[in-house]
Protein backbone atom coordinates (compact mmCIF):
# COMPACT_ATOMS: atom_id res chain seq x y z
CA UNK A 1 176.23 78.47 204.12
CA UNK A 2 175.61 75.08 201.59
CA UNK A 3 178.54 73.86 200.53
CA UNK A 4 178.38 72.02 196.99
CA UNK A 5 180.44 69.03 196.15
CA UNK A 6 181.15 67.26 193.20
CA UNK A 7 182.65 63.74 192.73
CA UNK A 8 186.22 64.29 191.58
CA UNK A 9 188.15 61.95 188.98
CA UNK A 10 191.58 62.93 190.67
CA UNK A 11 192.75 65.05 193.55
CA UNK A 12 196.46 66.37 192.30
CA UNK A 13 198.58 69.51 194.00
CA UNK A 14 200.72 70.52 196.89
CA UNK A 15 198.88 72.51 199.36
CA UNK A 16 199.78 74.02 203.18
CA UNK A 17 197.70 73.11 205.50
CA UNK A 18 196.22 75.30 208.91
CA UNK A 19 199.01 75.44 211.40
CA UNK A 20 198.74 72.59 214.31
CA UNK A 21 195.34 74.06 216.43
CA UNK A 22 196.83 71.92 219.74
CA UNK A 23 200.29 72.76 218.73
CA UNK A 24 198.88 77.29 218.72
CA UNK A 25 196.57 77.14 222.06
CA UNK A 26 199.53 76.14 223.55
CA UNK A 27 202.07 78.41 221.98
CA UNK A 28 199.65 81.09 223.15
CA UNK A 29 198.98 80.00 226.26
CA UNK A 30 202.76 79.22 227.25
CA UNK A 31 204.16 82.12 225.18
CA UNK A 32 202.00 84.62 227.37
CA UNK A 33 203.75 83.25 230.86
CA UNK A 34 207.09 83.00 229.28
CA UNK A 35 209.64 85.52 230.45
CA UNK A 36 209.97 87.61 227.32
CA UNK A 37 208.91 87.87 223.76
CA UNK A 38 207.79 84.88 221.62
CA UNK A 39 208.40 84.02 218.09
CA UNK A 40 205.35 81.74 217.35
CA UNK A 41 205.47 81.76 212.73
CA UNK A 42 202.46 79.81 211.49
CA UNK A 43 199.53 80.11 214.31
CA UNK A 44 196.76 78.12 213.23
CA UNK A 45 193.88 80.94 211.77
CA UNK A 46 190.79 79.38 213.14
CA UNK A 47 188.30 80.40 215.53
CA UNK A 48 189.29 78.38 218.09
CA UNK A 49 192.89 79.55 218.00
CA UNK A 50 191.29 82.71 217.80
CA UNK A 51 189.53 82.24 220.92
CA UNK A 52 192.38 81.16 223.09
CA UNK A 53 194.30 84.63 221.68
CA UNK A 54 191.56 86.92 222.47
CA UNK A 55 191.43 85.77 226.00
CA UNK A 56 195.14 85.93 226.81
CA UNK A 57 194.86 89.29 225.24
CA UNK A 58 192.20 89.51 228.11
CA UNK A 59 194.33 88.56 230.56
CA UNK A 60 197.08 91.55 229.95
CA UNK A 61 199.55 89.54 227.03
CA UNK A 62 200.29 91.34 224.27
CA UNK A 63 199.79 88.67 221.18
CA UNK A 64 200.78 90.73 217.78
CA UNK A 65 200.72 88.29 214.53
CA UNK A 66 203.35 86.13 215.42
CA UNK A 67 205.24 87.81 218.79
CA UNK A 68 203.59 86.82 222.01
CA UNK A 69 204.84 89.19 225.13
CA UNK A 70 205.25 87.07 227.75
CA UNK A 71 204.55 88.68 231.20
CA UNK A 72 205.82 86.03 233.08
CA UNK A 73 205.03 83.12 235.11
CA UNK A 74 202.90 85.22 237.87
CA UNK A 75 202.35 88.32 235.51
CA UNK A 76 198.58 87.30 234.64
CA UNK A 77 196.39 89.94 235.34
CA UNK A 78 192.75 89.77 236.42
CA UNK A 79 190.62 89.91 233.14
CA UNK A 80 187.17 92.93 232.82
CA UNK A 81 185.19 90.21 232.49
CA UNK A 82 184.02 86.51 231.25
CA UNK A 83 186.66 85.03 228.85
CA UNK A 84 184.85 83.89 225.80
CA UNK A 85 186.45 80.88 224.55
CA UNK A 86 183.92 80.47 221.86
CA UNK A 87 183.62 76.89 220.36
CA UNK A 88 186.53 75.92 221.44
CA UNK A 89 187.14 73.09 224.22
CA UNK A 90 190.96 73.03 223.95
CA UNK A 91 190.61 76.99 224.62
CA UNK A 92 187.81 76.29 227.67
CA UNK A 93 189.88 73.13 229.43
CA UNK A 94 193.82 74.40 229.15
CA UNK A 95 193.10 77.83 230.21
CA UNK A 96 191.21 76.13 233.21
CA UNK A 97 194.14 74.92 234.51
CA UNK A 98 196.54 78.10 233.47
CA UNK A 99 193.93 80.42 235.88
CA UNK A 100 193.40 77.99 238.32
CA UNK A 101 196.74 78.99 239.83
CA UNK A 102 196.00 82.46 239.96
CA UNK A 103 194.93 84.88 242.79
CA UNK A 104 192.06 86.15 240.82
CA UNK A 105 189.15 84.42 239.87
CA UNK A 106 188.53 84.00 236.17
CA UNK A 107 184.90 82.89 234.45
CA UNK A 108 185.59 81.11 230.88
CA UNK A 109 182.39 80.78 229.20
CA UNK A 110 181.76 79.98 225.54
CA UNK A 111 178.67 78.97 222.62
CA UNK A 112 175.68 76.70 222.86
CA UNK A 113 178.02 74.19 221.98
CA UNK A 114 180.79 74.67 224.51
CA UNK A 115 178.49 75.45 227.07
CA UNK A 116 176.48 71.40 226.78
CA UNK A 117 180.47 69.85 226.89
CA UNK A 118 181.37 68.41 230.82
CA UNK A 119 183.87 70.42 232.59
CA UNK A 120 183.61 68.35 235.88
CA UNK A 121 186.42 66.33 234.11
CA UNK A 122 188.78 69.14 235.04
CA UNK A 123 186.85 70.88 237.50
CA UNK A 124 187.40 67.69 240.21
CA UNK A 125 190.97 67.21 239.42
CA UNK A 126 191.87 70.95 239.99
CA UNK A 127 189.89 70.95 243.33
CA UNK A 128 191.93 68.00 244.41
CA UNK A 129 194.45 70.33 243.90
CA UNK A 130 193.24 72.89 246.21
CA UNK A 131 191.85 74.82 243.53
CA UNK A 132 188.43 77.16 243.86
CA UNK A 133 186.84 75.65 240.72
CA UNK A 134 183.07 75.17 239.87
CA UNK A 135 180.70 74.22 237.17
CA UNK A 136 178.47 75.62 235.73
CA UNK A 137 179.11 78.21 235.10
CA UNK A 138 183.33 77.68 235.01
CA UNK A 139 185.30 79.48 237.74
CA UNK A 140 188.75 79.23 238.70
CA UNK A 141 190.96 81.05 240.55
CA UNK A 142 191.43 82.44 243.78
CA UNK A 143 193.44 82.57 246.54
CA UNK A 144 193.77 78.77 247.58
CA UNK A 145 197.35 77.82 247.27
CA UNK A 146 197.46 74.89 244.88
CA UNK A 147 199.57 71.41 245.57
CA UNK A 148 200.52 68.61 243.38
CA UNK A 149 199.35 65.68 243.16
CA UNK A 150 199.20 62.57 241.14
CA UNK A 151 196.16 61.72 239.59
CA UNK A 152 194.99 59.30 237.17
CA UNK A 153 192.17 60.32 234.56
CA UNK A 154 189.79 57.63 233.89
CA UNK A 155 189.03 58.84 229.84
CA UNK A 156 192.10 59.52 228.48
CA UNK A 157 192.55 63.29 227.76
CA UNK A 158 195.05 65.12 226.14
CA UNK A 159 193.05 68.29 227.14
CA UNK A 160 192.64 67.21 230.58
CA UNK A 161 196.34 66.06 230.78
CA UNK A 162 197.46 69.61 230.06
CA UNK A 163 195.09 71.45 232.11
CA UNK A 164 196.84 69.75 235.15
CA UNK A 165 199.93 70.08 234.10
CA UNK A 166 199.23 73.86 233.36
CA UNK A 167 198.01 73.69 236.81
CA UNK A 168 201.20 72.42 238.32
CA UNK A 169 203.28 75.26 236.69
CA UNK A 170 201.34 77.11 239.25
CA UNK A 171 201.75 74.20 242.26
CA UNK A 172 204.07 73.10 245.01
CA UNK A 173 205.93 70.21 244.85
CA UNK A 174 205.10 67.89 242.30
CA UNK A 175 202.14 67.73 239.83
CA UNK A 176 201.88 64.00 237.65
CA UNK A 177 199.26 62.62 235.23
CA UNK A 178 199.26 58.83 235.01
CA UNK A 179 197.27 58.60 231.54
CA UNK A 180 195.49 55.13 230.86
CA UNK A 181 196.37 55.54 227.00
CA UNK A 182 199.26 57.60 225.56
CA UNK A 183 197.91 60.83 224.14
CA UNK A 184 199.28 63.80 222.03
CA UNK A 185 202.25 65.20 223.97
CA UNK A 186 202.56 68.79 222.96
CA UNK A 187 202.25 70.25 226.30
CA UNK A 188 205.10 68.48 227.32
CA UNK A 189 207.35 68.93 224.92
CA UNK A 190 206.75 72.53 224.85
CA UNK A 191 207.50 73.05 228.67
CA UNK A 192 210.64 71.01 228.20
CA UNK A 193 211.34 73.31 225.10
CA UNK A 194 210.83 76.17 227.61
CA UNK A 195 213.17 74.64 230.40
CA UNK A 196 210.87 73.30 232.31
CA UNK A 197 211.34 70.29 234.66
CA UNK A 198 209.20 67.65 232.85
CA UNK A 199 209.82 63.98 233.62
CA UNK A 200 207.97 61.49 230.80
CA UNK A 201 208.23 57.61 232.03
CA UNK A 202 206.09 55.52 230.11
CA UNK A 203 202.36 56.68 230.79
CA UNK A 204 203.49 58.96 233.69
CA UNK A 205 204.13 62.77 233.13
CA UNK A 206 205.20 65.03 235.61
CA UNK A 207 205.94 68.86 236.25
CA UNK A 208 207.42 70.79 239.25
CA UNK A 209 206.79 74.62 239.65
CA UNK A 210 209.46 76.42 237.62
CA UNK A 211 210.87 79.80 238.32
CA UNK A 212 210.46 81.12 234.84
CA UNK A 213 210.17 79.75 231.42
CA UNK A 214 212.02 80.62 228.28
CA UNK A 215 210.33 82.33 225.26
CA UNK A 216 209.62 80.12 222.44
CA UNK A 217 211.07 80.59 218.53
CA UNK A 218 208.97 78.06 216.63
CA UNK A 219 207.23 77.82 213.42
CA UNK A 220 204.16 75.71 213.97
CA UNK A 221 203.66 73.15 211.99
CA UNK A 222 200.65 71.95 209.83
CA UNK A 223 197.67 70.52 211.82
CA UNK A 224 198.05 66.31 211.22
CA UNK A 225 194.30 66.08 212.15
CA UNK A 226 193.38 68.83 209.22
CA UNK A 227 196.05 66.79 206.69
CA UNK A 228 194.17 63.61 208.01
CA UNK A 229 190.91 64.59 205.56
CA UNK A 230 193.23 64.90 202.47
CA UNK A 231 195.17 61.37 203.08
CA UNK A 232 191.79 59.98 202.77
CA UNK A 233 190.15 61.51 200.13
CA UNK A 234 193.44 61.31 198.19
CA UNK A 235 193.78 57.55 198.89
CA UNK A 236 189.71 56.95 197.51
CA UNK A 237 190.52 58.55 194.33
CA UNK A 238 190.60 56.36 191.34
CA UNK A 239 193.85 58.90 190.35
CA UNK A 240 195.93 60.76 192.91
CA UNK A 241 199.20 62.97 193.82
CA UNK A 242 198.45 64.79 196.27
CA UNK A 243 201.52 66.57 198.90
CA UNK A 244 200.96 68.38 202.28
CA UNK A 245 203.59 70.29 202.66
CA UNK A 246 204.78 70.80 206.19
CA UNK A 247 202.82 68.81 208.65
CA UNK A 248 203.44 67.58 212.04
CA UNK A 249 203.90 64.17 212.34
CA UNK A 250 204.57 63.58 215.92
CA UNK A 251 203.98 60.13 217.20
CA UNK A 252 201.31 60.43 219.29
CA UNK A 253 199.26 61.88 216.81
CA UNK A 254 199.87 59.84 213.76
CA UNK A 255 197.63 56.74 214.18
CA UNK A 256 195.41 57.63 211.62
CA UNK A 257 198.34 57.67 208.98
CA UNK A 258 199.34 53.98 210.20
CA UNK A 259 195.76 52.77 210.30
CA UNK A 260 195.42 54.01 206.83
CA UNK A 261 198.89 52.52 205.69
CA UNK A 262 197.49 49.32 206.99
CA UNK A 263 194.29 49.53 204.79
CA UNK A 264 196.31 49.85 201.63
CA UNK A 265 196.66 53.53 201.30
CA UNK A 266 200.14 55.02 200.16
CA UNK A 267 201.24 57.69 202.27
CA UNK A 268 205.25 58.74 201.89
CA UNK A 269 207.16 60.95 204.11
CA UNK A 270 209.09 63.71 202.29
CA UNK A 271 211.79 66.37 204.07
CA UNK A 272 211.84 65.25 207.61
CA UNK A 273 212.66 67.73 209.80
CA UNK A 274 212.48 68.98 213.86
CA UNK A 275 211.39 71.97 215.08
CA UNK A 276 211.00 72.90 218.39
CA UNK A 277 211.15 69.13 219.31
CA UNK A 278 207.99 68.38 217.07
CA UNK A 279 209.12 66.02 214.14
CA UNK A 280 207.62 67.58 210.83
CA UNK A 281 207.81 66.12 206.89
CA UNK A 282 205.88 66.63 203.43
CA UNK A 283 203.31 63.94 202.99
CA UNK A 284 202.77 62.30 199.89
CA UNK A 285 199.74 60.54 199.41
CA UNK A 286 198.53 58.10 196.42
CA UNK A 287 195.52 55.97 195.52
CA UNK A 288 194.89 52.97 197.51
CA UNK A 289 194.64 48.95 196.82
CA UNK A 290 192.26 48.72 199.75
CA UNK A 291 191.99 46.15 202.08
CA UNK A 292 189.89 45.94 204.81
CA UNK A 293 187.47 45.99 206.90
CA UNK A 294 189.15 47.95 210.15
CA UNK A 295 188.53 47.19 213.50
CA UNK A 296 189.06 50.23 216.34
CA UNK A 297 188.92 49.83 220.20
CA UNK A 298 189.35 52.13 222.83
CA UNK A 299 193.07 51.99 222.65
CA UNK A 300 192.63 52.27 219.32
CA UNK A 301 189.99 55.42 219.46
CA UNK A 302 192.18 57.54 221.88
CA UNK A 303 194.49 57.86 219.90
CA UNK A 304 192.74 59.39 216.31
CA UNK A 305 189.69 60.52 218.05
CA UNK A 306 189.43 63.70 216.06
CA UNK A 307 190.16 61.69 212.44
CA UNK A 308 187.63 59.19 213.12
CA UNK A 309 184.70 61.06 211.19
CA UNK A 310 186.77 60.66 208.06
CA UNK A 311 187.81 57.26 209.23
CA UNK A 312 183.99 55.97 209.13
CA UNK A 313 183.77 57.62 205.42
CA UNK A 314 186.79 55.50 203.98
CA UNK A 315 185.19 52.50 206.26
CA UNK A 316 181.65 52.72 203.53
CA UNK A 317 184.49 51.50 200.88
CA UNK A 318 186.11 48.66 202.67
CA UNK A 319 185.09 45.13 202.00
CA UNK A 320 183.30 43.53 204.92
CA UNK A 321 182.12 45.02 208.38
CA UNK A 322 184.36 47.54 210.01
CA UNK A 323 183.29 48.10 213.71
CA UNK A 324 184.86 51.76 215.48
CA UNK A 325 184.58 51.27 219.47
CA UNK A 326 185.60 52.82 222.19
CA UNK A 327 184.87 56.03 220.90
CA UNK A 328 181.95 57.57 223.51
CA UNK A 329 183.97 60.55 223.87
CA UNK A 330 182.31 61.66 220.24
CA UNK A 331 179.31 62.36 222.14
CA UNK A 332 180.20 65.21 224.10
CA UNK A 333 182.46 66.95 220.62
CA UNK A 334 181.28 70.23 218.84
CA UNK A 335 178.34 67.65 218.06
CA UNK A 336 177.56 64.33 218.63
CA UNK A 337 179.74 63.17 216.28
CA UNK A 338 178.50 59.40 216.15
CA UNK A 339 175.37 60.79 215.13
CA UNK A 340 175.90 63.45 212.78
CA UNK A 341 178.20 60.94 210.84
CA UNK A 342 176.15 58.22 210.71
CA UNK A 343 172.69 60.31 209.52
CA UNK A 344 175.31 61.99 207.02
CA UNK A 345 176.50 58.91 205.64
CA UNK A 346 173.00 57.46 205.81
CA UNK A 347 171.66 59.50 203.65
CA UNK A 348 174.66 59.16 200.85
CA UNK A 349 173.43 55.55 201.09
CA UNK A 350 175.54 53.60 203.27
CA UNK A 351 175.20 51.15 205.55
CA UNK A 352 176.37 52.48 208.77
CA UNK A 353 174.85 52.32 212.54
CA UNK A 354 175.60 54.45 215.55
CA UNK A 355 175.40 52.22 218.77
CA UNK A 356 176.63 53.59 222.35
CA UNK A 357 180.46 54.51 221.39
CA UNK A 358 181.13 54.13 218.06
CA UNK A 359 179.35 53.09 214.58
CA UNK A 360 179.04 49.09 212.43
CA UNK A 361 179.90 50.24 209.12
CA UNK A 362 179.17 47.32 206.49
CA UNK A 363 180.70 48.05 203.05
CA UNK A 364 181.72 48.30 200.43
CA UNK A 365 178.67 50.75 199.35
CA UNK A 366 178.73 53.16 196.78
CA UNK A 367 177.59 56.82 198.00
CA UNK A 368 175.40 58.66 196.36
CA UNK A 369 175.05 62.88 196.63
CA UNK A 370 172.36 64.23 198.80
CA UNK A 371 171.70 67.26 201.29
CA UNK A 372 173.21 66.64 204.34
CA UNK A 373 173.73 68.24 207.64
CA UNK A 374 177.44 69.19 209.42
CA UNK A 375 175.65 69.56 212.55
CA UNK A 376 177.37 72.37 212.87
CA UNK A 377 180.70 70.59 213.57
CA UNK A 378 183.63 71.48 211.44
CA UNK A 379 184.95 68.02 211.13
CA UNK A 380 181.60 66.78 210.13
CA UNK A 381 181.79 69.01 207.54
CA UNK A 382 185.03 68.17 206.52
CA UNK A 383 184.57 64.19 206.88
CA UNK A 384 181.26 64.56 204.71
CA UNK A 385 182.49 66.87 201.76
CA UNK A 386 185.65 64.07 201.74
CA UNK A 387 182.37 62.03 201.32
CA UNK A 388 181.09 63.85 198.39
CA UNK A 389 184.35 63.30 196.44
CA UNK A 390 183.51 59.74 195.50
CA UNK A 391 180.06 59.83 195.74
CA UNK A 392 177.73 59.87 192.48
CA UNK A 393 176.30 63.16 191.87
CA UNK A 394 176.31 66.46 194.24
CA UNK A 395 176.05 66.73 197.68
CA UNK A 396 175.04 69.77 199.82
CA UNK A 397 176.18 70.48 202.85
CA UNK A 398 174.59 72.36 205.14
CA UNK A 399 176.26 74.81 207.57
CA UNK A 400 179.30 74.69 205.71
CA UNK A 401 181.10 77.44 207.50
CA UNK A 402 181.74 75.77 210.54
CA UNK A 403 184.89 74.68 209.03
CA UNK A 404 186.34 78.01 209.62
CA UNK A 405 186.79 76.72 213.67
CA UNK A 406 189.93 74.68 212.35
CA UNK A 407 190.21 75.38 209.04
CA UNK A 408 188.90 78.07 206.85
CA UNK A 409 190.31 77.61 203.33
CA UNK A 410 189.05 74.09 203.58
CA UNK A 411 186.79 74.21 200.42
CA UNK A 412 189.06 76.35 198.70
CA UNK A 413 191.92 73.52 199.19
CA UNK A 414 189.03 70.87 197.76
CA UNK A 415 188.24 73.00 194.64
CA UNK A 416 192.44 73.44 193.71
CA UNK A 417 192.89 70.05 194.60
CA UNK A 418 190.24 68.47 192.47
């Protein structure tokens, strides 16, 4: 699929956004070894969600719409055959460390893509827990008792956070992660949700082995990381008033938001609002006075690592040179994301380079349309067409449908919007 995109005077509406993807692989995931039925209203309706459903359904849950029928912490049965987790690397790594406690081996295999992305980052950790894990092809699962542990990841990992921790549901005694950089915290507040024993101090989190865990009753809310390519576009528009309605805004996942608020852009919180322990509000979002340029480090990277495609495109329109570091981990994404963004942007005419973990970005530069590649990557996809908004003339993109992994009415959204 090509995607065509138009510049757009103004962006103006109030639209929904997908339902959090991190927030629904875990849902699913903790739903299907809750004791009882879950309520889970909202699921995110991409692939990779998708992905994580099909193989629960796999493993003997029943997942209809929005009820999940928990079997229980040890009521996991042996799956036919390979789990296909698709594109998805949330699916692949958290489901890792939900089998690895079981006494059945389980083989999680997925695309091309999926396939090139390192797994030894969860892999080692799980055999330090006694696990039988390999790689490649994954494996889990068997019947080595597993033990907790304390371990400290070197690249900070929400994914590989919650694989352990999944892992410890399954361990004796106690199971920490000591994380070098504060990252998104769903898994924990879930379990904690669920009655869990969860102890958060600081950068240490840590789980002990519970008997059961309660169903959940949550409606999820929008996906921050999806809302983060309308807060930009909005905030490039020469005329603006755009609301997303409903959107998490949890802490450890709104960087992006404060890095933009720092730049000059307008962003208003509307309807606050808790559910399930996950603050949620309406976010307004108006043009910007920019300032700039923006500087991004490691610390810094972390913590928006999946906005920071959309963060280089409102980088072409800052004053000065913006440097993004810190931010190898875009190598080893759906794509190489340092890459595919700076080629895309390249092309549109600005003055970007990709070096080892991150891109120079001198600006501002004003974009022109052209045919460009998504590399396949949804939030290349998404990060260029926010691209094409204030560029002159049209811009194709090719392999447009990708966006359906996180998003699927993303161009639908663009075309009401603008």
């Amino acid at each position: 699929m090509i995607a065509t995109v138009r510049p757009a005077r103004k962006l103006e509406g109030s639209i929904t956004v997908p339902g959090d993807k991190s927030i629904s692989h875990r849902a699913l995931i903790l739903g299907s070894v809750a004791s009882g039925e879950s309520q889970v209203r909202g699921l995110s309706n991409g692939a990779d969600v998708m992905s994580t459903a099909a193989c629960m359904r796999a493993l003997g849950v029943n997942i209809d719409g929005s009820r999940v029928g928990g079997v229980g912490i040890d009521g996991l049965r042996a799956p036919g055959g390979p789990l296909d987790c698709g594109n998805s690397g949330t699916s692949m790594r958290l489901l890792a460390g939900l089998l690895a406690g079981q006494p059945f081996e389980s083989e999680l295999v997925g695309d091309e893509s999926l396939s090139r992305r390192p797994m030894d980052r969860v892999v080692d950790p799980l055999r330090e827990m006694g696990a039988e894990a390999s790689w490649p092809p994954l494996r889990v699962g068997g019947e080595s008792p597993l033990r907790g542990f304390e371990y400290e990841p070197r690249v900070p990992s929400a994914q590989v956070k919650s694989a352990i921790l999944l892992a410890g549901l399954y361990a004796g005694g106690t199971t920490a992660v000591i994380e070098p950089v504060k990252t998104r915290d769903h898994t924990e507040v879930m379990l904690s949700a669920m009655g869990a024993a969860v102890s958060v101090e600081g950068l240490r989190v840590a789980v002990t082995r519970p008997e059961s865990l309660q169903p959940l009753d949550v409606d999820v809310p929008g996906d921050f990381s999806s809302a983060a390519f309308w807060l930009a576009a909005a905030g490039l528009m020469d005329a603006a008033e755009v609301r997303l309605l409903g959107v998490g805004v949890n802490p450890t996942r709104i960087a992006f938001a404060e890095t933009l608020t720092s730049l000059g852009f307008a962003i208003k919180r509307a309807k606050p609002r808790l559910e399930a322990g996950e603050p949620v509000a309406d976010l307004e979002v108006a043009p910007a006075a920019l300032a700039g340029p923006v500087h991004i480090d490691g610390t810094g990277a972390a913590t928006m690592i999946d906005e920071l495609p959309v963060l280089a495109v409102v980088a072409t329109q800052l004053v000065g040179t913006s440097v993004i570091a810190g931010a190898s981990e875009l190598r080893v994404k759906e794509s190489d994301r340092l890459a595919a963004m700076a080629q895309g942007l390249s092309a549109m005419g600005a003055d970007i380079e990709a070096n080892e973990d991150g891109w120079i970005i001198n600006g501002p530069r004003r974009l022109e349309g052209a045919r460009v590649d998504s590399a396949g990557d949804h939030r290349i996809a998404m990060a260029l067409a926010v691209a094409a908004l204030i560029a002159d003339g049209k811009t194709e993109i090719e392999g447009a449908e990708c966006v359906d992994i996180s998003y699927p009415g993303f161009f639908d959204h663009l075309e009401y919007l603008a």
